[in-house]
C-alpha atoms as a PDB file:
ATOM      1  CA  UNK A   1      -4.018   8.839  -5.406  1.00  0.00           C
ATOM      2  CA  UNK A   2      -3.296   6.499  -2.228  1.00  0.00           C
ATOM      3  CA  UNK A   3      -0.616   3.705  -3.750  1.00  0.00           C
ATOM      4  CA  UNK A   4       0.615   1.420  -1.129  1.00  0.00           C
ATOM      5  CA  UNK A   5       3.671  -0.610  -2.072  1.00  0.00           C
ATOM      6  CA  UNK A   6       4.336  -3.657  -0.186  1.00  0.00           C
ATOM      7  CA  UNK A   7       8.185  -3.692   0.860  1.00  0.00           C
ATOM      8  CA  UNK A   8       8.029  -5.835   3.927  1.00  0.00           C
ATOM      9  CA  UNK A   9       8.999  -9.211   3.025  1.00  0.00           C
ATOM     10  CA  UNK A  10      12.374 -10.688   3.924  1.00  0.00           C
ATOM     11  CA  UNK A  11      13.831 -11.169   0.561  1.00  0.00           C
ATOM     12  CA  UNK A  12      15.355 -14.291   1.280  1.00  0.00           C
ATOM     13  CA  UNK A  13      16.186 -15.862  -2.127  1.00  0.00           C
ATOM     14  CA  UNK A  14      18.126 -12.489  -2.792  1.00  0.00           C
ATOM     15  CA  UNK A  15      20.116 -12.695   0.513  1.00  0.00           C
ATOM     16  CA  UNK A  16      23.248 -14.207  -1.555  1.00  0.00           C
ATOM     17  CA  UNK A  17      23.354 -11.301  -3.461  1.00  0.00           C
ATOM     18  CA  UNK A  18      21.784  -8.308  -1.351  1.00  0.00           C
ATOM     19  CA  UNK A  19      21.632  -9.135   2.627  1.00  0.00           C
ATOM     20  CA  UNK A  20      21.830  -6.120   4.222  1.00  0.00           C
ATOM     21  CA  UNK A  21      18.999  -4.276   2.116  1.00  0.00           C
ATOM     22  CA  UNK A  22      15.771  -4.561   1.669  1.00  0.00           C
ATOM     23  CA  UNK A  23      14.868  -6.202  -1.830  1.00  0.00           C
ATOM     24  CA  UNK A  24      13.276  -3.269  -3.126  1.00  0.00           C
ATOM     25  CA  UNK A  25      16.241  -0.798  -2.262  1.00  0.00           C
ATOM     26  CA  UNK A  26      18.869  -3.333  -4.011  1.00  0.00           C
ATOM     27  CA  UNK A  27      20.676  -1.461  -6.484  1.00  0.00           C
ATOM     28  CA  UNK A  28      19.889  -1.334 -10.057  1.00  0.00           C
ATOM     29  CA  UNK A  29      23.411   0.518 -11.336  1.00  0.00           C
ATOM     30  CA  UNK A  30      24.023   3.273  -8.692  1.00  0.00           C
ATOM     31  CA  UNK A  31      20.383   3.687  -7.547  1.00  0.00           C
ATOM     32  CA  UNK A  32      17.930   1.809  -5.237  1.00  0.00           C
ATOM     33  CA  UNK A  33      15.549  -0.004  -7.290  1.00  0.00           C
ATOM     34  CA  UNK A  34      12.808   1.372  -5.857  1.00  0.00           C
ATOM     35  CA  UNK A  35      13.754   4.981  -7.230  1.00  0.00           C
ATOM     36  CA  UNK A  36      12.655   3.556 -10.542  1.00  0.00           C
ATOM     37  CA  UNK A  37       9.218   2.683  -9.362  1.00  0.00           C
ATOM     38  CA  UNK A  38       8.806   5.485  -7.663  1.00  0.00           C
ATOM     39  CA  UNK A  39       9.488   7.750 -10.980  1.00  0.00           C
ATOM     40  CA  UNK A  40       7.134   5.450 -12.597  1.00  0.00           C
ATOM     41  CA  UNK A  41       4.187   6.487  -9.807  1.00  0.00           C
ATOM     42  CA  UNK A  42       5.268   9.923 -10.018  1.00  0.00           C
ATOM     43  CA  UNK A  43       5.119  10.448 -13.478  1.00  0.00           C
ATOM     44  CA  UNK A  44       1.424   8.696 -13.031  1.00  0.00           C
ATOM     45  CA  UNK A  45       0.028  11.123 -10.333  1.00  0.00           C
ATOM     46  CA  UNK A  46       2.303  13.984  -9.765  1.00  0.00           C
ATOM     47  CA  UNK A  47       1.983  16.319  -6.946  1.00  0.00           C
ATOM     48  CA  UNK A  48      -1.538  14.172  -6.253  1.00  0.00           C
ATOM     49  CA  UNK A  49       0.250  10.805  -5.294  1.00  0.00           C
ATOM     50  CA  UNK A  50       0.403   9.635  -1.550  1.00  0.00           C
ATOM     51  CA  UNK A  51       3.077   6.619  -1.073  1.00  0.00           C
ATOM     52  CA  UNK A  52       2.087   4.358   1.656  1.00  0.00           C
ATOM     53  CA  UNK A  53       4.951   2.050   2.174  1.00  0.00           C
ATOM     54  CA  UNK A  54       4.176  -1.464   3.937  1.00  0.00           C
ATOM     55  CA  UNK A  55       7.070  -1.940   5.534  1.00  0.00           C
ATOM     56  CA  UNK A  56       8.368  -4.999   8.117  1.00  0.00           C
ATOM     57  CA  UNK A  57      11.479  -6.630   7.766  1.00  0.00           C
ATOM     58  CA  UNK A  58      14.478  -4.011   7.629  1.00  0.00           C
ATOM     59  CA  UNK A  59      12.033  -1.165   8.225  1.00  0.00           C
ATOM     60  CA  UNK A  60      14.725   1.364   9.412  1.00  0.00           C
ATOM     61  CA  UNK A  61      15.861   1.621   5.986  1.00  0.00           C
ATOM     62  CA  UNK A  62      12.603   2.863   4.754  1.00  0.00           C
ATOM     63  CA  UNK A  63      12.640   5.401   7.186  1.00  0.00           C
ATOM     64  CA  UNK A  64      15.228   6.519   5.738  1.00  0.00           C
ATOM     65  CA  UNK A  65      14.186   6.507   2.585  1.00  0.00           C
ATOM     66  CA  UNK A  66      11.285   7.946   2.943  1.00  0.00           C
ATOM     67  CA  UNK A  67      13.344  11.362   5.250  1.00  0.00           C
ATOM     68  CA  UNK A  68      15.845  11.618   1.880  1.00  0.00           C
ATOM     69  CA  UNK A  69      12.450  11.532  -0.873  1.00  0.00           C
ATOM     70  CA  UNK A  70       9.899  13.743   0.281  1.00  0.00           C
ATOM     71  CA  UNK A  71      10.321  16.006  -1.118  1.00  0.00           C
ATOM     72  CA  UNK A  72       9.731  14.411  -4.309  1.00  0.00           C
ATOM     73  CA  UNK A  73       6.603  12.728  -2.786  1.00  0.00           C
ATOM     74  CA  UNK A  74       4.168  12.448  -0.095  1.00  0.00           C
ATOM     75  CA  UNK A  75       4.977   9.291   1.581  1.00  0.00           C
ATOM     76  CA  UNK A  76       3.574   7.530   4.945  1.00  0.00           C
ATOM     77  CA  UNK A  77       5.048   4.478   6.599  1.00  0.00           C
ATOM     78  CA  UNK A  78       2.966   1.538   7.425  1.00  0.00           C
ATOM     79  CA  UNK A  79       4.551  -0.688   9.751  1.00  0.00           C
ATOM     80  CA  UNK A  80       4.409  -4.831  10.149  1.00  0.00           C
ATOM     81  CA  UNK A  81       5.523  -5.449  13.623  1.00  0.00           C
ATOM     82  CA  UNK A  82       4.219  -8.767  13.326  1.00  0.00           C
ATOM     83  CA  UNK A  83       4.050 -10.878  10.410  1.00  0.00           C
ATOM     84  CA  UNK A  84       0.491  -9.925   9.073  1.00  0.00           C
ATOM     85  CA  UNK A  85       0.676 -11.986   5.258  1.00  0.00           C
ATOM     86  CA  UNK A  86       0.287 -10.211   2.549  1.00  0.00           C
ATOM     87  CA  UNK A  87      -3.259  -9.435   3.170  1.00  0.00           C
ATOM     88  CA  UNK A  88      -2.780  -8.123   6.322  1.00  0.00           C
ATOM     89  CA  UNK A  89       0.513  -5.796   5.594  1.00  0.00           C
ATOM     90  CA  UNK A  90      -2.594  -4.115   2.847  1.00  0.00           C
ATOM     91  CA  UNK A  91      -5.202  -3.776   5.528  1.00  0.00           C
ATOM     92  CA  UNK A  92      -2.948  -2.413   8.080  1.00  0.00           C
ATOM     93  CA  UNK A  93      -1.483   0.024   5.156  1.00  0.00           C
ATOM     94  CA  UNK A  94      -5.105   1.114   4.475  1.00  0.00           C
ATOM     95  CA  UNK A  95      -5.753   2.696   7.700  1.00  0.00           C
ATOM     96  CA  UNK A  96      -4.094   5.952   6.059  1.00  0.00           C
ATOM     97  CA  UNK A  97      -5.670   5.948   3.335  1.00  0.00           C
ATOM     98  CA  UNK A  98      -8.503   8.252   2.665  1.00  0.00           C
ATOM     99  CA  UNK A  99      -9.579   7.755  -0.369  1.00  0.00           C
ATOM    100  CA  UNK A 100     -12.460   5.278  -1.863  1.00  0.00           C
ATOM    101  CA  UNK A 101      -9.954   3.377  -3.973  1.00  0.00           C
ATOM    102  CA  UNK A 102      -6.538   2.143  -3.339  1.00  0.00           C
ATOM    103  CA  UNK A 103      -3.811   1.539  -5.645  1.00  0.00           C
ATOM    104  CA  UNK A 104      -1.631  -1.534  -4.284  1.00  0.00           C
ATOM    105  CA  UNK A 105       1.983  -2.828  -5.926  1.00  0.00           C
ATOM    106  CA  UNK A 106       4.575  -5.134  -4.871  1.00  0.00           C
ATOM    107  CA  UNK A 107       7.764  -3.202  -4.322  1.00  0.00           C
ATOM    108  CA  UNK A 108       9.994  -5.822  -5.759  1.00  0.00           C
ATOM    109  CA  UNK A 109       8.573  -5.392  -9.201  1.00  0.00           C
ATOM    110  CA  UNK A 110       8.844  -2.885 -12.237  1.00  0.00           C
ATOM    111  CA  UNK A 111       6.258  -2.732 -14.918  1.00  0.00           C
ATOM    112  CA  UNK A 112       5.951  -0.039 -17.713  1.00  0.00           C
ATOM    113  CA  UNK A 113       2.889   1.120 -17.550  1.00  0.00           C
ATOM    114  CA  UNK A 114       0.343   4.545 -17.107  1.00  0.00           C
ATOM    115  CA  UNK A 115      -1.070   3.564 -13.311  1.00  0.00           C
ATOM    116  CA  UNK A 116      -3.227   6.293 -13.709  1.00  0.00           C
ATOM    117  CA  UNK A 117      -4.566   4.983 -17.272  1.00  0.00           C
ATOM    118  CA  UNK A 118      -5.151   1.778 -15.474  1.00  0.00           C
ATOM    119  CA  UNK A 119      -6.716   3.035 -12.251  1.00  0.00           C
ATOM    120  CA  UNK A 120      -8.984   4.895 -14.553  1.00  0.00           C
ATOM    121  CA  UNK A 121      -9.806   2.208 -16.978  1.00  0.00           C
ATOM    122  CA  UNK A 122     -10.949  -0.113 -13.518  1.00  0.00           C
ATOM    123  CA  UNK A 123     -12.678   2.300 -11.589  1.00  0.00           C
ATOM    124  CA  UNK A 124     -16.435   0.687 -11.941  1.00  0.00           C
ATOM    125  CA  UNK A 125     -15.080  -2.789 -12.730  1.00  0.00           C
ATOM    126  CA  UNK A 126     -15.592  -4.400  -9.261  1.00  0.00           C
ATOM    127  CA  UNK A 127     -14.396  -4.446  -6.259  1.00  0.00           C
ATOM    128  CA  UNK A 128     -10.692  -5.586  -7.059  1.00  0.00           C
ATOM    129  CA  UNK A 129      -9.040  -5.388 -10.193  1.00  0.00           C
ATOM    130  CA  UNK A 130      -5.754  -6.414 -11.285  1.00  0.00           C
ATOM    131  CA  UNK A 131      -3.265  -5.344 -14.440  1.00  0.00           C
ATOM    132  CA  UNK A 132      -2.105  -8.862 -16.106  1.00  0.00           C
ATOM    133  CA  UNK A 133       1.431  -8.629 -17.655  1.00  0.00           C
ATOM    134  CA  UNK A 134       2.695 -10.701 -20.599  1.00  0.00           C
ATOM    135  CA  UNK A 135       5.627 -12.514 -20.564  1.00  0.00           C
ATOM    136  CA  UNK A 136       7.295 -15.283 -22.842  1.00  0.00           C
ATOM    137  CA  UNK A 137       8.009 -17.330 -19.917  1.00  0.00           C
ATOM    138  CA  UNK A 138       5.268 -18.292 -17.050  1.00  0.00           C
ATOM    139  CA  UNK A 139       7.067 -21.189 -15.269  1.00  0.00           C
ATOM    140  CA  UNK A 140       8.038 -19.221 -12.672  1.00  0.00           C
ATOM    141  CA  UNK A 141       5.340 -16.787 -11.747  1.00  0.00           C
ATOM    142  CA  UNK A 142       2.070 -19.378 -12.909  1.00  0.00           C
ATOM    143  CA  UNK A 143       0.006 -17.832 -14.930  1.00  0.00           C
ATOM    144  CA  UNK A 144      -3.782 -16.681 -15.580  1.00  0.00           C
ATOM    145  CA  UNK A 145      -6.577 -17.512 -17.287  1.00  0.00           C
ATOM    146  CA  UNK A 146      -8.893 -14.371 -18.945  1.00  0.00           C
ATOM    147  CA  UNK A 147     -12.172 -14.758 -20.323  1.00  0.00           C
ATOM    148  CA  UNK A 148     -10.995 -12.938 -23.777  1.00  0.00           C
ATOM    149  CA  UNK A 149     -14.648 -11.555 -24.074  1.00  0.00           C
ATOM    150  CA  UNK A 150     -15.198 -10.017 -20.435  1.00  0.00           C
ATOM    151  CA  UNK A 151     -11.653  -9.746 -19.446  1.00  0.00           C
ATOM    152  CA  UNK A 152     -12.685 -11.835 -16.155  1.00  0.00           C
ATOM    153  CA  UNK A 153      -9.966 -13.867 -14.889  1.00  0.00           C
ATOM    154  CA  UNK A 154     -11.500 -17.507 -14.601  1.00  0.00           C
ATOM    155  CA  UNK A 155      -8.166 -19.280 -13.399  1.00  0.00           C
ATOM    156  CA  UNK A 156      -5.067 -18.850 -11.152  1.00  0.00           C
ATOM    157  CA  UNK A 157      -2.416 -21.714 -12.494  1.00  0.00           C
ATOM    158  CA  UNK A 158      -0.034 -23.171 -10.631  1.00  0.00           C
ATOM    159  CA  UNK A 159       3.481 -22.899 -11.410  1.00  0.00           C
ATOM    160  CA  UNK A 160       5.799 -24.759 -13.533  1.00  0.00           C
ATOM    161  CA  UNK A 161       3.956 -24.743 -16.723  1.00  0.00           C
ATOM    162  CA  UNK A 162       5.873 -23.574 -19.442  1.00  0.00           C
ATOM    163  CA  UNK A 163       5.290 -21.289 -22.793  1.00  0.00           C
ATOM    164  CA  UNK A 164       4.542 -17.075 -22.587  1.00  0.00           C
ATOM    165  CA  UNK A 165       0.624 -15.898 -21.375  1.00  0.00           C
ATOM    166  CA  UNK A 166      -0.223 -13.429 -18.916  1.00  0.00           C
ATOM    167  CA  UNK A 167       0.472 -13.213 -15.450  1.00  0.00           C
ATOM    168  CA  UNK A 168      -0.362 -11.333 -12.042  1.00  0.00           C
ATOM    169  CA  UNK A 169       1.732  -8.454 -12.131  1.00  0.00           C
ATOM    170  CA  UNK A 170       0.917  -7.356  -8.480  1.00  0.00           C
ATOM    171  CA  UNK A 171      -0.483  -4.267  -9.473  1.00  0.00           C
ATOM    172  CA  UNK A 172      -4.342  -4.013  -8.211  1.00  0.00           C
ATOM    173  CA  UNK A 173      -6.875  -1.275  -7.714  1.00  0.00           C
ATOM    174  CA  UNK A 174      -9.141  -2.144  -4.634  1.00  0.00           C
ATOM    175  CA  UNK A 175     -12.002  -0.818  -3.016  1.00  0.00           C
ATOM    176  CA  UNK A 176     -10.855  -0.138   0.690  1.00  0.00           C
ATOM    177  CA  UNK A 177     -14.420  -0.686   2.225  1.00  0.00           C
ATOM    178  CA  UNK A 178     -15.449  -3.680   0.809  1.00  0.00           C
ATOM    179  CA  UNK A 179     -12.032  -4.951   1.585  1.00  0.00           C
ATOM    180  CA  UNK A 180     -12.032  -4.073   4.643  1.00  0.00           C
ATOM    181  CA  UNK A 181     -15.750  -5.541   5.606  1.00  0.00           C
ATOM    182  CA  UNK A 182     -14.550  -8.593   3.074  1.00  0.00           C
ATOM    183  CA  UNK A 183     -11.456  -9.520   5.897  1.00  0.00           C
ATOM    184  CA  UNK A 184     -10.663 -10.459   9.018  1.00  0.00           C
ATOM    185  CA  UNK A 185      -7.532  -8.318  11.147  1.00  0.00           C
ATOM    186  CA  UNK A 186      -6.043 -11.864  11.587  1.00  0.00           C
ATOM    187  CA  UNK A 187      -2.398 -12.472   9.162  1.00  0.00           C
ATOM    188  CA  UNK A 188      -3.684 -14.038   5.493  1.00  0.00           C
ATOM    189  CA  UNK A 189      -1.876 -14.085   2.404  1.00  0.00           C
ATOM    190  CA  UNK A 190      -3.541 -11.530  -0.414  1.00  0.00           C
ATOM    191  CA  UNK A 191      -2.657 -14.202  -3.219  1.00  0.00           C
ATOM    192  CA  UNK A 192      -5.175 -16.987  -1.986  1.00  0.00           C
ATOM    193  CA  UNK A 193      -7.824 -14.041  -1.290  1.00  0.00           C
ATOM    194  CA  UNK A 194      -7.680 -13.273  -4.741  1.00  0.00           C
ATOM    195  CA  UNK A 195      -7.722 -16.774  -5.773  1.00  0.00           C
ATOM    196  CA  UNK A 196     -11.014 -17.453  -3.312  1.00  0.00           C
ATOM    197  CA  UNK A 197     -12.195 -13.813  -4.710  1.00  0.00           C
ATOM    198  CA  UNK A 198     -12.138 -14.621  -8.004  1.00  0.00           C
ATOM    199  CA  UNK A 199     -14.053 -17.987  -7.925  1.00  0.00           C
ATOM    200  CA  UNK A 200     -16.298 -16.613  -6.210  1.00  0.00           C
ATOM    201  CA  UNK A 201     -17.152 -12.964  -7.709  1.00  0.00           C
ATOM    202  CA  UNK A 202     -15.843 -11.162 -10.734  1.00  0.00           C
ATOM    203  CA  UNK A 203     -12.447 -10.172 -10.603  1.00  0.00           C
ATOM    204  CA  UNK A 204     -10.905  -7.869 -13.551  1.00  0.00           C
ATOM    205  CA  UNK A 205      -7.985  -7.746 -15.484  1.00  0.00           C
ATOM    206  CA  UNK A 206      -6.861  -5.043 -17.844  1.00  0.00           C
ATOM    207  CA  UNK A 207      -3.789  -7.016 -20.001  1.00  0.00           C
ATOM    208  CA  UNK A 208      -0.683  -5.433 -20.613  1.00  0.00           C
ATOM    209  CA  UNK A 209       2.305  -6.145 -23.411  1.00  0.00           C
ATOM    210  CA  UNK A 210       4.403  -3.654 -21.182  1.00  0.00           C
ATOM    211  CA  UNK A 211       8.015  -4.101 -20.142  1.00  0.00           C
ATOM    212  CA  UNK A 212       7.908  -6.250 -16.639  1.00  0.00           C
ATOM    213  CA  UNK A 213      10.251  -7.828 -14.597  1.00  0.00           C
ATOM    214  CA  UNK A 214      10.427  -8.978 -10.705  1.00  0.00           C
ATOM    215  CA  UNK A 215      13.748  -9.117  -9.187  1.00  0.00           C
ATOM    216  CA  UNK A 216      13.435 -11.905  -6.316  1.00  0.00           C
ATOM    217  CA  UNK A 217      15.847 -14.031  -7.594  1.00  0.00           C
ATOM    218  CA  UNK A 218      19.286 -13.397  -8.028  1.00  0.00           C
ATOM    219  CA  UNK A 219      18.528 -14.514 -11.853  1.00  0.00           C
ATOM    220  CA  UNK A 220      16.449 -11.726 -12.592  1.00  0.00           C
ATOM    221  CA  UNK A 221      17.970  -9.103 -10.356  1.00  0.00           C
ATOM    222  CA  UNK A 222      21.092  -9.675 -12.481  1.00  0.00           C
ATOM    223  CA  UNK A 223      18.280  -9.958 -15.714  1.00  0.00           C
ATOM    224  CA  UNK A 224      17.455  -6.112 -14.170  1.00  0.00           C
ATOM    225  CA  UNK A 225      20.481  -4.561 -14.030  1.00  0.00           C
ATOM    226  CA  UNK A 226      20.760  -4.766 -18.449  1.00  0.00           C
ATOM    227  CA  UNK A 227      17.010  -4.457 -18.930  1.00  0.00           C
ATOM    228  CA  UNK A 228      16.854  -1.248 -16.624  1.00  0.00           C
ATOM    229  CA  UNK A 229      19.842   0.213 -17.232  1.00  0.00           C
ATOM    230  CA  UNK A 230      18.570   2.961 -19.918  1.00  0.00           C
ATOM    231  CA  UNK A 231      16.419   4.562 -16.735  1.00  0.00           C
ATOM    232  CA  UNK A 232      19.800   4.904 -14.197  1.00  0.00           C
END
């Protein structure tokens, strides 16, 4: 499976805390953060994963890490030598991949689930999909809204409103070609794609009650380092 993991963003509400790292190498305990997700992806494909890391800002470091893990995993380095948006850092990452379907995450967050349950569960659902985590507190992430019947998402809220529901997760499974023919090489952000995307076609969600947690403020990294600690 071809998983690219965007870890090219600057990080900048973490700088107090972690400002010579990037965020997703910040340690959780004694270990980069991002040895967590990668356990989780490995435990999902095994010997058949291929890590595509979007890298940018502070790219040396995933050089690095990349040289010290592969032998735990196949991984290729995409690099952002301009900023591209989050739309572009995922179509310039998807010129290695080889494969019909491409498994995208943000590298900043951890979420408990099976990937490859969910990549197989969205296959034929369209051309993007996206796993939807639930959380008791939306106000900072906005939140969406899912046709309960069709599991379409109908709405992208803004943030700020309060109360639990389910979120973007940044986990998707996308069709490279049509995403590809669907975009222009030019930077855009992949969160107002999705937004256009899904008012205009149908646009997936498979819901999760899954342990979930982003780290890009120094609130939740700290939140991280007790919620993560049993997997240190």
């Amino acid at each position: 499976m071809d998983v690219i993991v965007l870890v090219g963003g600057k990080g900048t509400r973490l700088s107090s805390i972690v400002n010579n790292l990037p965020k997703p190498l910040a340690p959780i305990g004694n270990r980069p953060f991002f040895d967590l997700v990668l356990h989780r992806l490995r435990s999902a494909f095994g010997q058949h994963l291929h890590l595509i890391l979007a890298t940018g800002h502070l790219h040396e470091h995933f050089e690095q890490y990349a040289n010290a893990n592969q032998p735990l995993a196949n991984i290729s380095l995409s690099r952002e030598r301009e900023p591209l948006g989050t739309g572009g850092a995922i179509r310039n990452a998807m010129q290695l991949s080889t494969q019909k379907h491409v498994l995208v995450l943000n590298g900043d967050c951890y979420f408990d689930i099976d990937y490859c349950a969910f990549t197989q569960q969205v296959t034929n659902k369209g051309a993007i999909s996206l796993a939807a985590a639930y959380v008791p507190d939306i106000s900072r992430f906005g939140a969406l809204t899912i046709d309960p019947d069709s599991g379409l998402i109908t709405e992208f809220l803004e943030k700020g409103k309060q109360g639990a529901g389910y979120i973007n997760a940044g986990v998707y499974l996308i069709n490279k070609a049509e995403f590809l023919a669907s975009t222009a090489t030019t930077p855009f952000s992949f969160e107002q794609y999705l937004s256009e995307f899904a008012a205009s076609k149908s646009l997936y969600s498979q819901c999760y009650r899954a342990e979930f947690i982003d780290i890009g403020t120094p609130e939740d990294y700290q939140k991280a380092q007790l919620m993560l600690k049993h997997l240190i």
